[in-house]
N, C-alpha and C. Protein backbone atom coordinates (compact mmCIF):
# COMPACT_ATOMS: atom_id res chain seq x y z
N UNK A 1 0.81 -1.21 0.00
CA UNK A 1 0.00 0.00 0.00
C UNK A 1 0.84 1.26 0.00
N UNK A 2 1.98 1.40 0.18
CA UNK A 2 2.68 2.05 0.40
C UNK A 2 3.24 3.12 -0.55
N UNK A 3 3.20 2.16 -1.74
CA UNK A 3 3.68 3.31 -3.09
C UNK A 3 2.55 3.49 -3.48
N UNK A 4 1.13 3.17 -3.64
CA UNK A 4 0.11 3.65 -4.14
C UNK A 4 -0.37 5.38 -2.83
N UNK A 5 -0.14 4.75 -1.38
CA UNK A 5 -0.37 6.03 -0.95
C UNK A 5 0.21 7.09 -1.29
N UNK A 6 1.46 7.14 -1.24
CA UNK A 6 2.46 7.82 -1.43
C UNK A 6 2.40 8.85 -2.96
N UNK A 7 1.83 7.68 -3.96
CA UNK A 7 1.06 8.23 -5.68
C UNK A 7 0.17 9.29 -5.19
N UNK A 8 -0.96 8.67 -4.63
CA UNK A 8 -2.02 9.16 -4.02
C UNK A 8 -1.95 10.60 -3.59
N UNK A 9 -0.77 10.60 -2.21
CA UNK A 9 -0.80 11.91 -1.94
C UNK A 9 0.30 13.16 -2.83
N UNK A 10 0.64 12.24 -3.19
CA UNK A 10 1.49 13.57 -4.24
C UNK A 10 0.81 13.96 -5.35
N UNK A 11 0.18 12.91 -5.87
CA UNK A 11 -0.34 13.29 -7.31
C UNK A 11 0.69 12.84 -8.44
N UNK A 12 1.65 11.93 -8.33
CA UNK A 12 2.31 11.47 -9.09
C UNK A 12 1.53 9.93 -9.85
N UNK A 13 2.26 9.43 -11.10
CA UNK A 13 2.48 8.65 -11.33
C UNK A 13 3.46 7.46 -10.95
N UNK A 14 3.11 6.36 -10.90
CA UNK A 14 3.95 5.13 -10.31
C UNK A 14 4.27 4.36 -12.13
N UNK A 15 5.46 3.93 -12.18
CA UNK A 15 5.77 2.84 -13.06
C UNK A 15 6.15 1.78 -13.33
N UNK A 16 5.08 0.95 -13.14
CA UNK A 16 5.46 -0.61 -13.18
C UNK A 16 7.30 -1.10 -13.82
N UNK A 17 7.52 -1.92 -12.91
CA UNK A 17 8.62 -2.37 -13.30
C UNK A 17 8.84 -4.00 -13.03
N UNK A 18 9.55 -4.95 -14.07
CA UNK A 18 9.68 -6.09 -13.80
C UNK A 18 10.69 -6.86 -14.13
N UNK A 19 11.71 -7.32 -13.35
CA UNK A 19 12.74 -8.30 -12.85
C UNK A 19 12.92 -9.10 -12.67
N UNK A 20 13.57 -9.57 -13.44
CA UNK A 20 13.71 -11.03 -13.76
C UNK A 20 15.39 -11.52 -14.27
N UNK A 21 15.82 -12.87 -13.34
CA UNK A 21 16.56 -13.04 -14.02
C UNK A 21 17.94 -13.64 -12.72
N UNK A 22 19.16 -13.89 -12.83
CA UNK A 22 20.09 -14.03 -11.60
C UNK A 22 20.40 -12.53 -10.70
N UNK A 23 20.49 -12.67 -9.66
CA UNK A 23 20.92 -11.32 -9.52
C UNK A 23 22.50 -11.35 -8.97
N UNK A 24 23.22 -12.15 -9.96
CA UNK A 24 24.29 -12.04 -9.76
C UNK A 24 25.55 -11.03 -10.66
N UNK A 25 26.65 -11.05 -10.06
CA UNK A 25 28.21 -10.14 -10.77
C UNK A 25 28.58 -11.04 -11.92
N UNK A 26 28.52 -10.23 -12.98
CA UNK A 26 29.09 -10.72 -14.20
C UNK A 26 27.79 -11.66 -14.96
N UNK A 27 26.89 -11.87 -14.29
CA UNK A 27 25.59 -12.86 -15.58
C UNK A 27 24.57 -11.81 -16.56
N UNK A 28 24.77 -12.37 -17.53
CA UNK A 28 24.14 -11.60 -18.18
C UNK A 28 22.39 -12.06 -18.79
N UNK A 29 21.65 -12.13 -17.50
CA UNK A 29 20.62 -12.76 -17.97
C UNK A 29 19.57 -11.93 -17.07
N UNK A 30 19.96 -10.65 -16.60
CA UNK A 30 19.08 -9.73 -16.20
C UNK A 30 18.34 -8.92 -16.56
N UNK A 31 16.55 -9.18 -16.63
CA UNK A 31 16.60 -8.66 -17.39
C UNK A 31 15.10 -7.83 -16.44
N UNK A 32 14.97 -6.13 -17.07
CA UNK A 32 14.69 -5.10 -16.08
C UNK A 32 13.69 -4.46 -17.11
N UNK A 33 12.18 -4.09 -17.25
CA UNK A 33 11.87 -4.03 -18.23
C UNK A 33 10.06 -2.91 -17.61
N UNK A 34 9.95 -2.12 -17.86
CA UNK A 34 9.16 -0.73 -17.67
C UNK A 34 7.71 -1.08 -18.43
N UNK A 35 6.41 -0.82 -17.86
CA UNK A 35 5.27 -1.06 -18.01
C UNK A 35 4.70 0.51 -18.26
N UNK A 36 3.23 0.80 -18.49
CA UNK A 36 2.97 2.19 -18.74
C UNK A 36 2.70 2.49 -17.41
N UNK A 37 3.07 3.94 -17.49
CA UNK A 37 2.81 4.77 -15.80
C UNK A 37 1.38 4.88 -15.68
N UNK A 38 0.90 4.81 -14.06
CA UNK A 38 -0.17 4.12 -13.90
C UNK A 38 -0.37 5.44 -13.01
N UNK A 39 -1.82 6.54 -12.97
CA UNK A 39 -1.98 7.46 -12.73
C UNK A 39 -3.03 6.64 -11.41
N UNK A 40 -2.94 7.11 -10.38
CA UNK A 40 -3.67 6.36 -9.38
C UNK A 40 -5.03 7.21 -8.45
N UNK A 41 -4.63 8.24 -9.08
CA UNK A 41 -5.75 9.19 -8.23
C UNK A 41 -7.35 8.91 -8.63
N UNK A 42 -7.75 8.27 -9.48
CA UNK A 42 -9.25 8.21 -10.03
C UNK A 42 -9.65 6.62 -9.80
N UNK A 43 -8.31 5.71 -8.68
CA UNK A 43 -8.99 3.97 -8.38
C UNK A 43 -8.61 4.56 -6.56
N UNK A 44 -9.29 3.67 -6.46
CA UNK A 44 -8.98 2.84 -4.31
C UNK A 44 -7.99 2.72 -4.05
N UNK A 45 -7.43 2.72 -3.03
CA UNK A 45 -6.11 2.29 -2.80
C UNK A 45 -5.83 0.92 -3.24
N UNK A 46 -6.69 -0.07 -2.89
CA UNK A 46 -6.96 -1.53 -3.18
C UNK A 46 -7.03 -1.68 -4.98
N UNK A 47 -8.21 -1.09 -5.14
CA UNK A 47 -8.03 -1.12 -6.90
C UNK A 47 -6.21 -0.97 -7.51
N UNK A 48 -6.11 0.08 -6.96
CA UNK A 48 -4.85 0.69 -7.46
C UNK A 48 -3.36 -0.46 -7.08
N UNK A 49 -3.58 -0.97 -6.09
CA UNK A 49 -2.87 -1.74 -5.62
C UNK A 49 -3.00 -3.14 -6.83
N UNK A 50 -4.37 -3.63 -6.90
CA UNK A 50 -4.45 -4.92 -7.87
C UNK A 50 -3.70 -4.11 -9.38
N UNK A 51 -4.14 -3.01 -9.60
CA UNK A 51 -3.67 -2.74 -11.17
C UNK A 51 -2.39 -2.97 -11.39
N UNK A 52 -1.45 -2.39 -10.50
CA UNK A 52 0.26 -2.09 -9.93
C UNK A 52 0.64 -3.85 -10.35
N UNK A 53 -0.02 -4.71 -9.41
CA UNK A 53 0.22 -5.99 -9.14
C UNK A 53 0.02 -6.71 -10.36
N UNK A 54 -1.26 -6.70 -11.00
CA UNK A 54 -1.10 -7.01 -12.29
C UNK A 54 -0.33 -6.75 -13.47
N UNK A 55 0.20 -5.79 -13.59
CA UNK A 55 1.20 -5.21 -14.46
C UNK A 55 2.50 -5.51 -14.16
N UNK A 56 3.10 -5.79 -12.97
CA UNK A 56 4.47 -6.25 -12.72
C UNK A 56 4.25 -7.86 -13.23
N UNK A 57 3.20 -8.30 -12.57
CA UNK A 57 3.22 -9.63 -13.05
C UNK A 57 3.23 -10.29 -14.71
N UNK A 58 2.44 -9.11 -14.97
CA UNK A 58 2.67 -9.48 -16.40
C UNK A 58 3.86 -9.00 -17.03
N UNK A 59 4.66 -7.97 -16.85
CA UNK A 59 6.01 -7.84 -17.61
C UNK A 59 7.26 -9.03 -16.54
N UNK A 60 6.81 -9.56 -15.78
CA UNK A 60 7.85 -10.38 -14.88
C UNK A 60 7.74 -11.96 -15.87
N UNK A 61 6.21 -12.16 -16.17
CA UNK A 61 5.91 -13.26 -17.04
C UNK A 61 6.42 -13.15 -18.21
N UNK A 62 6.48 -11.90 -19.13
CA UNK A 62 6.83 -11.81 -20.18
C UNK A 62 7.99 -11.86 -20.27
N UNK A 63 9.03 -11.17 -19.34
CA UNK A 63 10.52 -11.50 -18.90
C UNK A 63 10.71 -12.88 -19.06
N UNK A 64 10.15 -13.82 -18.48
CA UNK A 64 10.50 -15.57 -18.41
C UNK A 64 10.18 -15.57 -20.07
N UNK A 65 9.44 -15.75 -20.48
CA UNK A 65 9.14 -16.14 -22.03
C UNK A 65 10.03 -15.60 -22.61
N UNK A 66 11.20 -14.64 -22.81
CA UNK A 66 11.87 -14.01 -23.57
C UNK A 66 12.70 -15.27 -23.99
């Protein structure tokens, strides 16, 4: 709930992001990949929270399929 409040009270946008991959020195199989910015002031905190959640999940899924 935390970054949606935080959207909330500023009036900012949040941008999905999704990670995937080793998180190790020297592998090159990391891979870090940006969803559309998600304007949160017009859902619930809860709504806003499932949208956030759905969108990482889906660029984290799409990361594995690469």
């Amino acid at each position: 709930n935390g970054a949606i409040r935080m959207s909330k009270e500023t009036n900012t946008l949040i941008v999905p992001f999704g990670v995937t991959g080793d998180y190790k020195i020297c592998n090159n199989n990391l891979i870090l990949s940006y969803g559309e910015p998600i304007d949160t002031k017009n859902y619930s905190i809860d709504e806003a929270n499932k949208i956030l959640r759905d969108s990482i999940k889906k660029l984290v899924l799409e990361n594995r399929n690469r």
